[in-house]
C-alpha atoms as a PDB file:
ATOM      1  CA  UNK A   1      92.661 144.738   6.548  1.00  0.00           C
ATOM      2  CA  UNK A   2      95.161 146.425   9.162  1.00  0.00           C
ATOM      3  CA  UNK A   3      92.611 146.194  12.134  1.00  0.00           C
ATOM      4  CA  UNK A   4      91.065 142.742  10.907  1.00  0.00           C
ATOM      5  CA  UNK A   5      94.992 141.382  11.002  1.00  0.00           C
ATOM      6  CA  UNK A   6      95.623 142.594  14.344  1.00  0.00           C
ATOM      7  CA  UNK A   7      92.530 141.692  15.707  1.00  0.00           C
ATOM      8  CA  UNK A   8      92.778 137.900  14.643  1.00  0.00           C
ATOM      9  CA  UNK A   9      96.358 137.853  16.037  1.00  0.00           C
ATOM     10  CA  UNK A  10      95.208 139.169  19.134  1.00  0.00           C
ATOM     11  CA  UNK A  11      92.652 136.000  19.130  1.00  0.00           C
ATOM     12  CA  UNK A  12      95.351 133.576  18.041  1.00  0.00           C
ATOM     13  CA  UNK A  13      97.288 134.696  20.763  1.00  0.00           C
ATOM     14  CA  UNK A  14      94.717 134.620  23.738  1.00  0.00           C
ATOM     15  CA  UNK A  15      93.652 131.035  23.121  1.00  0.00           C
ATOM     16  CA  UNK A  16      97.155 129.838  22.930  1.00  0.00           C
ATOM     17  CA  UNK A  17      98.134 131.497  26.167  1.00  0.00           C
ATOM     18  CA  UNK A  18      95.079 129.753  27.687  1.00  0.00           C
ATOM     19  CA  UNK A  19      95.821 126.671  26.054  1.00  0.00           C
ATOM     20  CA  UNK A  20      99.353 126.666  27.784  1.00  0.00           C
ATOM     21  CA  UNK A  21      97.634 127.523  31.253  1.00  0.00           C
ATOM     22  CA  UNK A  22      95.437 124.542  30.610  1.00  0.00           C
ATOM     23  CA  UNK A  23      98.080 122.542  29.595  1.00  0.00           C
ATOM     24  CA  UNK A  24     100.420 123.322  33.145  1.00  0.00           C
ATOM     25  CA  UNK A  25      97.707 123.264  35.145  1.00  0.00           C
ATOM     26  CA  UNK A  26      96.253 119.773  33.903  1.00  0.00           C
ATOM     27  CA  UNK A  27      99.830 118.388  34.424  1.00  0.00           C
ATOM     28  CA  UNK A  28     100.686 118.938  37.861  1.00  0.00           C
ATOM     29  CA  UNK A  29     103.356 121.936  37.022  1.00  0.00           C
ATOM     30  CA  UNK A  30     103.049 124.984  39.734  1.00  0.00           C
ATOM     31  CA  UNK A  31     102.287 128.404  37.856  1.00  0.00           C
ATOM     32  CA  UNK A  32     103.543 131.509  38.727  1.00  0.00           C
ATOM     33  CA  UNK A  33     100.794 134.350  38.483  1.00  0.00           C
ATOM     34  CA  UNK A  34     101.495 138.049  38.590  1.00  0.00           C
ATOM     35  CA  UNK A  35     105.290 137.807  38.740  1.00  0.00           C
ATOM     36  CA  UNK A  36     105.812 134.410  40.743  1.00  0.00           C
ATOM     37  CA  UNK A  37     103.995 136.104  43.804  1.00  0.00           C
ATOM     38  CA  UNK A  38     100.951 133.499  43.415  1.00  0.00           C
ATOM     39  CA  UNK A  39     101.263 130.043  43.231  1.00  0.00           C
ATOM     40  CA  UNK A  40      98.980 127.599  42.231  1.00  0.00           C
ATOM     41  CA  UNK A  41      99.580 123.833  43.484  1.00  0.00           C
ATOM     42  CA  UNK A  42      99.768 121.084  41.751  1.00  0.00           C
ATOM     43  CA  UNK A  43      96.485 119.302  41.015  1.00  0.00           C
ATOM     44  CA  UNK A  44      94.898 116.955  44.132  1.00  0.00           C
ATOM     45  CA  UNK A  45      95.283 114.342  42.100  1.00  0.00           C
ATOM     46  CA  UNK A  46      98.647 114.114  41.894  1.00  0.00           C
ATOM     47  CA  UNK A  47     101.025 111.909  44.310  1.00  0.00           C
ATOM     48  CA  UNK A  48     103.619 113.805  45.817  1.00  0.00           C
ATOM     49  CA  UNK A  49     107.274 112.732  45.585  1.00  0.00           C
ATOM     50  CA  UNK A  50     109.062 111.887  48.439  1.00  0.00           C
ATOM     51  CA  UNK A  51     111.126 113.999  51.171  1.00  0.00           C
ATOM     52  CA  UNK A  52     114.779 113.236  51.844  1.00  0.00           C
ATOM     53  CA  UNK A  53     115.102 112.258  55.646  1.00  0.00           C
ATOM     54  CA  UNK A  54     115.688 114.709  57.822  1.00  0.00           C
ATOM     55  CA  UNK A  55     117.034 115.392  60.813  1.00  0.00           C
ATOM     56  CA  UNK A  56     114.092 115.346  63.655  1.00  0.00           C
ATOM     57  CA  UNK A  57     113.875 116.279  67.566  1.00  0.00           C
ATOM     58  CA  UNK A  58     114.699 114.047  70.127  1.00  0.00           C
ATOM     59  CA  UNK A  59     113.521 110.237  69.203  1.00  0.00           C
ATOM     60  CA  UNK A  60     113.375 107.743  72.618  1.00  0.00           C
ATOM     61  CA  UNK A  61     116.267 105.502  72.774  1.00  0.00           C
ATOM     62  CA  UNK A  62     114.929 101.725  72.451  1.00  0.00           C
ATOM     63  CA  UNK A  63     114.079 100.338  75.719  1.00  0.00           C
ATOM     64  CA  UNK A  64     112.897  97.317  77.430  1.00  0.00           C
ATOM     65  CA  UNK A  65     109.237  98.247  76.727  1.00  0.00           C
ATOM     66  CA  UNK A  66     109.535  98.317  73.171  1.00  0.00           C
ATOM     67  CA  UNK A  67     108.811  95.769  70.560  1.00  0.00           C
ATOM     68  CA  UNK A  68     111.778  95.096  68.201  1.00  0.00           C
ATOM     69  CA  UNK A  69     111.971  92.231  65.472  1.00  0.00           C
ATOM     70  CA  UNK A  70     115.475  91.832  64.000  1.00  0.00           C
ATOM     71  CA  UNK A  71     118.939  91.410  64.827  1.00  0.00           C
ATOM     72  CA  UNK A  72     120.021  92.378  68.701  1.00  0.00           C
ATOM     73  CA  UNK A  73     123.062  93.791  67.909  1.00  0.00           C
ATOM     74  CA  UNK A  74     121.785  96.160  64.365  1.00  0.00           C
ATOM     75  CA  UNK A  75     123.881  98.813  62.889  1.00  0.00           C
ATOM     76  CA  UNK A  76     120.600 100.448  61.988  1.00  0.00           C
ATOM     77  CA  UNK A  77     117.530 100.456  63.529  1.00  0.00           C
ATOM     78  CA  UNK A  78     114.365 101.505  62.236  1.00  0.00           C
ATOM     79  CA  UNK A  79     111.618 102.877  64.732  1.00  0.00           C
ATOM     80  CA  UNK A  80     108.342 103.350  62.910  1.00  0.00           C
ATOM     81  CA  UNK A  81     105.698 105.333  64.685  1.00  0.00           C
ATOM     82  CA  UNK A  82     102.053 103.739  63.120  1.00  0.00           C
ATOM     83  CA  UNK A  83      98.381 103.370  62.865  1.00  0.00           C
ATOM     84  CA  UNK A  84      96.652  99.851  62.552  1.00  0.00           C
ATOM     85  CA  UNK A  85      93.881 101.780  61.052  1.00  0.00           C
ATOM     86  CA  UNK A  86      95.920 103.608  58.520  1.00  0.00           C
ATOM     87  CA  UNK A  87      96.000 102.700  54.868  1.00  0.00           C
ATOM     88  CA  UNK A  88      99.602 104.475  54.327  1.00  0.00           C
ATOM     89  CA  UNK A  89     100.844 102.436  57.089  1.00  0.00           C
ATOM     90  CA  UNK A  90      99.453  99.547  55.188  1.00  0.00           C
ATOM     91  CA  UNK A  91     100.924 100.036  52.500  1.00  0.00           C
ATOM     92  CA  UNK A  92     104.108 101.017  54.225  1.00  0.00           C
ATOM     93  CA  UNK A  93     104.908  97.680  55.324  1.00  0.00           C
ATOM     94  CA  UNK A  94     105.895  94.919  52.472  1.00  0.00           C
ATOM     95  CA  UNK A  95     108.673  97.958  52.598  1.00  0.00           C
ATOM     96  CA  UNK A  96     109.696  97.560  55.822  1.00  0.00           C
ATOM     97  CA  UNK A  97     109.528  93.922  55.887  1.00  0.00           C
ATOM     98  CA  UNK A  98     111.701  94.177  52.143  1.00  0.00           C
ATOM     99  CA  UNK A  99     114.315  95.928  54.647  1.00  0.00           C
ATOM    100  CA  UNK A 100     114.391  93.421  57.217  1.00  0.00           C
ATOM    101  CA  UNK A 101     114.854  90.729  54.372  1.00  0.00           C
ATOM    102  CA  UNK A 102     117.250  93.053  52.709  1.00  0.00           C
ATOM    103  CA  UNK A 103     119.638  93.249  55.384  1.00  0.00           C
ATOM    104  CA  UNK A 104     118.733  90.235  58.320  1.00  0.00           C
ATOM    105  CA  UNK A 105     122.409  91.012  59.788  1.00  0.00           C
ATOM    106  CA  UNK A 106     122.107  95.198  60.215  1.00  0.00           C
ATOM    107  CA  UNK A 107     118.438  96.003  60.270  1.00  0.00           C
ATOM    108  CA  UNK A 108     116.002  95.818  63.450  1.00  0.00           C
ATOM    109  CA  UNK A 109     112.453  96.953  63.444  1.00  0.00           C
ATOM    110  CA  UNK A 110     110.723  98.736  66.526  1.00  0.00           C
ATOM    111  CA  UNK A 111     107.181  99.330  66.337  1.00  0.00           C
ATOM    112  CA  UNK A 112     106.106 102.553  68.214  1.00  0.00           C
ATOM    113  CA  UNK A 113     102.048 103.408  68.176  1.00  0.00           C
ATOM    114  CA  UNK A 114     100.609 106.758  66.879  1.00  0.00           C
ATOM    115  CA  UNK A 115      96.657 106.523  66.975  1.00  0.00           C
ATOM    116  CA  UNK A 116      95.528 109.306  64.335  1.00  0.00           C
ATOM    117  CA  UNK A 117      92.537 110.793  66.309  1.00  0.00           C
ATOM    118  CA  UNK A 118      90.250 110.578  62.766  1.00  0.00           C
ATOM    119  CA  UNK A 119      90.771 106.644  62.981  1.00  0.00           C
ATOM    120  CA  UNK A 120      87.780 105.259  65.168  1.00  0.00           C
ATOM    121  CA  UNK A 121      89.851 101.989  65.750  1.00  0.00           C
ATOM    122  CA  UNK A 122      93.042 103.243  65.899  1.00  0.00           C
ATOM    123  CA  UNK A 123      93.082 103.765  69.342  1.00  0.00           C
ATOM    124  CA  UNK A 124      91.888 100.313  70.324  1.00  0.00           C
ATOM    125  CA  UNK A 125      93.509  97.860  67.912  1.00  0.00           C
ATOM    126  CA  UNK A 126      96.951  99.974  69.422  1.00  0.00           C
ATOM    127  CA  UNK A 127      95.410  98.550  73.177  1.00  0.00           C
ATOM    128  CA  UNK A 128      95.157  94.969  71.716  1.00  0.00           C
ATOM    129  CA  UNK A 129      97.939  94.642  70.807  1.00  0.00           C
ATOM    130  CA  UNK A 130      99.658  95.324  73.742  1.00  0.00           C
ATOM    131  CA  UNK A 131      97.412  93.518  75.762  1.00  0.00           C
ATOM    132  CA  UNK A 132      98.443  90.590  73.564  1.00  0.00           C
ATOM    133  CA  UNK A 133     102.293  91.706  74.439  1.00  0.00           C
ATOM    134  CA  UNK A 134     101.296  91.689  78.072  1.00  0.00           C
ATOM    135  CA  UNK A 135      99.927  88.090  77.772  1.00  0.00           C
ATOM    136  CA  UNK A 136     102.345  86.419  75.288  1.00  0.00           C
ATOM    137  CA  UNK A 137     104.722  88.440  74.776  1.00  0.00           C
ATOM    138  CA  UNK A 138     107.169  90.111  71.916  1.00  0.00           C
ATOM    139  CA  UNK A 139     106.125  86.911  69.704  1.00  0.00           C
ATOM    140  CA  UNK A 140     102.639  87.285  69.872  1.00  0.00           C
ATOM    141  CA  UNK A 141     102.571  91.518  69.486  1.00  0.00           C
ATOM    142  CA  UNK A 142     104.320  90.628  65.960  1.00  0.00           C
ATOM    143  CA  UNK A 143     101.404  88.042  65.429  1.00  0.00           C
ATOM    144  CA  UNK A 144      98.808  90.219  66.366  1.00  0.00           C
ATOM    145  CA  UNK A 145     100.385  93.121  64.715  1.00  0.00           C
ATOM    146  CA  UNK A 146     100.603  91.142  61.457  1.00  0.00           C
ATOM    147  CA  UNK A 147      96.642  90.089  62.063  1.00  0.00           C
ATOM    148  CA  UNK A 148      95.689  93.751  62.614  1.00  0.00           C
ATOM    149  CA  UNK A 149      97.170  95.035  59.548  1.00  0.00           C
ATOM    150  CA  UNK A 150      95.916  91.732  57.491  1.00  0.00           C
ATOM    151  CA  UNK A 151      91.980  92.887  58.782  1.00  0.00           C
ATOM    152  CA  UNK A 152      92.403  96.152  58.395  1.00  0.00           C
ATOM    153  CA  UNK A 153      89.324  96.938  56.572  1.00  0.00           C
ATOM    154  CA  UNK A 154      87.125  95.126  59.377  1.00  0.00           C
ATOM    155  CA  UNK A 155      88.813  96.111  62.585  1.00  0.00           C
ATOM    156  CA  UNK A 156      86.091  95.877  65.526  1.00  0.00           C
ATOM    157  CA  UNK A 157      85.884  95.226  69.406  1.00  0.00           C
ATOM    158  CA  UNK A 158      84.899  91.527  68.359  1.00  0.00           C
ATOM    159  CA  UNK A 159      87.581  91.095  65.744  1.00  0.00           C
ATOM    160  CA  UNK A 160      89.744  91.981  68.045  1.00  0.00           C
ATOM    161  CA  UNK A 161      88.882  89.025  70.686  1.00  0.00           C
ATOM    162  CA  UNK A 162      88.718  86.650  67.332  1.00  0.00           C
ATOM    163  CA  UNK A 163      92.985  87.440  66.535  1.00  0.00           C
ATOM    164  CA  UNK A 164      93.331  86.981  70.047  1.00  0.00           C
ATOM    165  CA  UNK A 165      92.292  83.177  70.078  1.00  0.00           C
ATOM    166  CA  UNK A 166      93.740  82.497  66.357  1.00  0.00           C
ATOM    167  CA  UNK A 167      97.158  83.794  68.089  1.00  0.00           C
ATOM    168  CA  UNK A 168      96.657  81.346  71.105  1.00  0.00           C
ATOM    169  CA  UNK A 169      95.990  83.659  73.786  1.00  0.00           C
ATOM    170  CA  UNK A 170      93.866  82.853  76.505  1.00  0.00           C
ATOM    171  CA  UNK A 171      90.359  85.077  75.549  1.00  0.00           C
ATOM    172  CA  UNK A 172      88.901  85.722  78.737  1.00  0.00           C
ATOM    173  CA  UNK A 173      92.500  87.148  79.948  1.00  0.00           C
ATOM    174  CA  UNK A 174      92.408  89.377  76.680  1.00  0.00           C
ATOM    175  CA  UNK A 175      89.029  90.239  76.971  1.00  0.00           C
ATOM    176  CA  UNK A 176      89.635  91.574  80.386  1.00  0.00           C
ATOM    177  CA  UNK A 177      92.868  93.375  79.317  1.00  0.00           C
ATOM    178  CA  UNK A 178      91.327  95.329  76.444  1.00  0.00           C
ATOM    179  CA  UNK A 179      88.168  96.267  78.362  1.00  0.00           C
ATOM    180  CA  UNK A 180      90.058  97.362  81.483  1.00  0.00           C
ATOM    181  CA  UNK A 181      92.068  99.868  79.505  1.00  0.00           C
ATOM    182  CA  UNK A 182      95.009  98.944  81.297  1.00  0.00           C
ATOM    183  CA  UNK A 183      96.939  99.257  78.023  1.00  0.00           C
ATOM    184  CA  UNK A 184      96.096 102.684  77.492  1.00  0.00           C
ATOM    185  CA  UNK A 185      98.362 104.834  79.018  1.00  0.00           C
ATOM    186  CA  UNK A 186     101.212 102.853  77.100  1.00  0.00           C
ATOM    187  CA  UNK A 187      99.305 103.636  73.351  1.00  0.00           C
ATOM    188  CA  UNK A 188      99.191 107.940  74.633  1.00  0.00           C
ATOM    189  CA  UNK A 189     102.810 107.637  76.023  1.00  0.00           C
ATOM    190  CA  UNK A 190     103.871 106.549  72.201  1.00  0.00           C
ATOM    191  CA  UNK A 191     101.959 109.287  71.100  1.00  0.00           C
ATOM    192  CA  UNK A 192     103.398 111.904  72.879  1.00  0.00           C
ATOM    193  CA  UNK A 193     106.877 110.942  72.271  1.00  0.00           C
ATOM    194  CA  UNK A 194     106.288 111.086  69.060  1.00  0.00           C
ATOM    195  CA  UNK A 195     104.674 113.831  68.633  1.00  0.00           C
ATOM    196  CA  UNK A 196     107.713 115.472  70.871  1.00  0.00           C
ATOM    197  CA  UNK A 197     110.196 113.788  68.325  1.00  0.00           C
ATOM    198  CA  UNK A 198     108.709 115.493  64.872  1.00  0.00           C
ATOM    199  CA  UNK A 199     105.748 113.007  63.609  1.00  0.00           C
ATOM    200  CA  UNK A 200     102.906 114.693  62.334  1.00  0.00           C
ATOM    201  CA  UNK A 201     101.227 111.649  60.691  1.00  0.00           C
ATOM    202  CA  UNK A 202     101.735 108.314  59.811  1.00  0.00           C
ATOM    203  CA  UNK A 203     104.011 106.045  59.043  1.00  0.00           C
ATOM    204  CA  UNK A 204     106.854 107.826  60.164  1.00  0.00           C
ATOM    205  CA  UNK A 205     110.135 105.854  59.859  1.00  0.00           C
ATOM    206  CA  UNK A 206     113.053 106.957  61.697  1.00  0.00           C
ATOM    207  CA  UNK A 207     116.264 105.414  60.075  1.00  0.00           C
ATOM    208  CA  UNK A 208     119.273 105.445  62.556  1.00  0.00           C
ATOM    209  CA  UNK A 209     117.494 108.948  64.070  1.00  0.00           C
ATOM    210  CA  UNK A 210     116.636 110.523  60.470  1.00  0.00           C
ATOM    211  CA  UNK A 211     112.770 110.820  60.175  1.00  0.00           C
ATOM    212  CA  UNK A 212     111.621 109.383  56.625  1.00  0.00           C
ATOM    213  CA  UNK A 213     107.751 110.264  56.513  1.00  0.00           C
ATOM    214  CA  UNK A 214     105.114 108.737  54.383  1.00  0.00           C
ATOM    215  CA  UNK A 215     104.537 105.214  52.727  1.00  0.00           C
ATOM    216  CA  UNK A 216     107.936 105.928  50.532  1.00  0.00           C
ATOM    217  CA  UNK A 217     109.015 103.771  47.735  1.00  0.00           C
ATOM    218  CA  UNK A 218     111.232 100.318  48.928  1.00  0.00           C
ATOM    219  CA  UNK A 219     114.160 101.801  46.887  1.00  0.00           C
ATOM    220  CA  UNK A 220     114.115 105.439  49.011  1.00  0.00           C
ATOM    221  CA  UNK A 221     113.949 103.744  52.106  1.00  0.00           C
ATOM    222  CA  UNK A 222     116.934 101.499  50.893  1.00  0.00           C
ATOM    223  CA  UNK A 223     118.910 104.181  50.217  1.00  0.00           C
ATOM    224  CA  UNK A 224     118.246 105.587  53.535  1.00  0.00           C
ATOM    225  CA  UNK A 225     119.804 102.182  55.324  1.00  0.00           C
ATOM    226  CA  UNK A 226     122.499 102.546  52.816  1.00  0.00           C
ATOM    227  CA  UNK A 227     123.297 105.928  53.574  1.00  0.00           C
ATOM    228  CA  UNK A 228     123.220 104.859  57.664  1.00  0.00           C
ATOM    229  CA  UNK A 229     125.360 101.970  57.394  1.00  0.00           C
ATOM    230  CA  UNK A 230     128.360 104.055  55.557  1.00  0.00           C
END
């Protein structure tokens, strides 16, 4: 009876340890193997929350060249490095434009590309839309930004001619533009500054010189215009 007892408690006892394991793993919760030296993530499946912004390298100081939407004289500006082709980016902007709805009076927008290399059209859309900067200027980037991200799941060479006309831009001039690659060297210089200033994907969101990185909640990025304007 001894040996039967101890064995059956030694069975009770195994499956409920596993059933805990289960249980942390299935959850999310990290789990410290062998001491805490071992961890195990989270499961893929699971979003992860948010990082606080944080303090990045040097970020270009807004220029002529750039492409800014909101008020001249902003206590805060927000210069977002993105990807027409990216679904975070996407998904990233009812927030932004929230912000600039939020707060008309202390909240401008600049629009800074960063191509990902695994986005076929990423590279391309970025060239349209400048070319549709060079030819109508700040009003119609915005418009062909806006048309970009709205046909995001079909962007194409041809699409791209299509938003040019349904902006009002001349298409043989755009046609020429975008097929030159004239626009180019603008898209990689973007890049690069980025890069130099701390992105590593997109959208990256610099508030006032703090990078926020990721499609965050509206209320985290609010808080991050809050904090700047104090």
């Amino acid at each position: 009876m001894f040996f039967t007892g101890l064995f059956l408690g030694i069975a009770v006892s195994a499956v409920v340890g596993l059933g805990v394991t289960l249980n942390l793993v299935m959850s999310g919760n990290a789990l410290a193997v062998g001491g805490g030296n071992t961890y195990v993530p989270p499961t893929v499946g699971q979003v992860p929350s948010a990082q606080a912004p944080v303090a990045a390298g040097p970020l270009k100081e807004v220029g002529a060249q750039d492409h800014v939407m909101g008020a001249k004289n902003a206590k805060v500006t927000l210069v977002e490095y993105s990807d027409f082709q990216c679904p975070f980016c996407s998904r990233h902007l009812p927030s932004i434009k929230q912000a600039l709805a939020d707060f008309p009076n202390d909240v401008r927008l600049v629009y800074r590309h960063y191509p990902l290399s695994f986005h076929p059209e990423a590279q391309k859309s970025a060239e349209a839309s400048e070319c549709a900067a060079k030819l109508g200027g700040n009003d119609a980037f915005w418009k062909m930004h806006d048309e970009l991200f709205a046909n995001q799941a079909t962007l194409s060479r041809s699409l791209y001619t299509e938003l040019a006309k349904k902006i009002g831009l001349n298409a043989a001039n755009f046609d020429k533009c975008l097929d030159s690659g004239e626009t180019a060297t603008r898209v990689s210089t973007d890049l690069n500054e980025g890069t130099s200033a701390g992105v590593e994907g997109t959208p990256a969101t610099f508030v006032n010189g703090m990078l926020v990185s990721g499609a965050v909640p509206y209320s985290e990025l609010k808080a991050a215009i809050q904090a700047a304007l104090k």
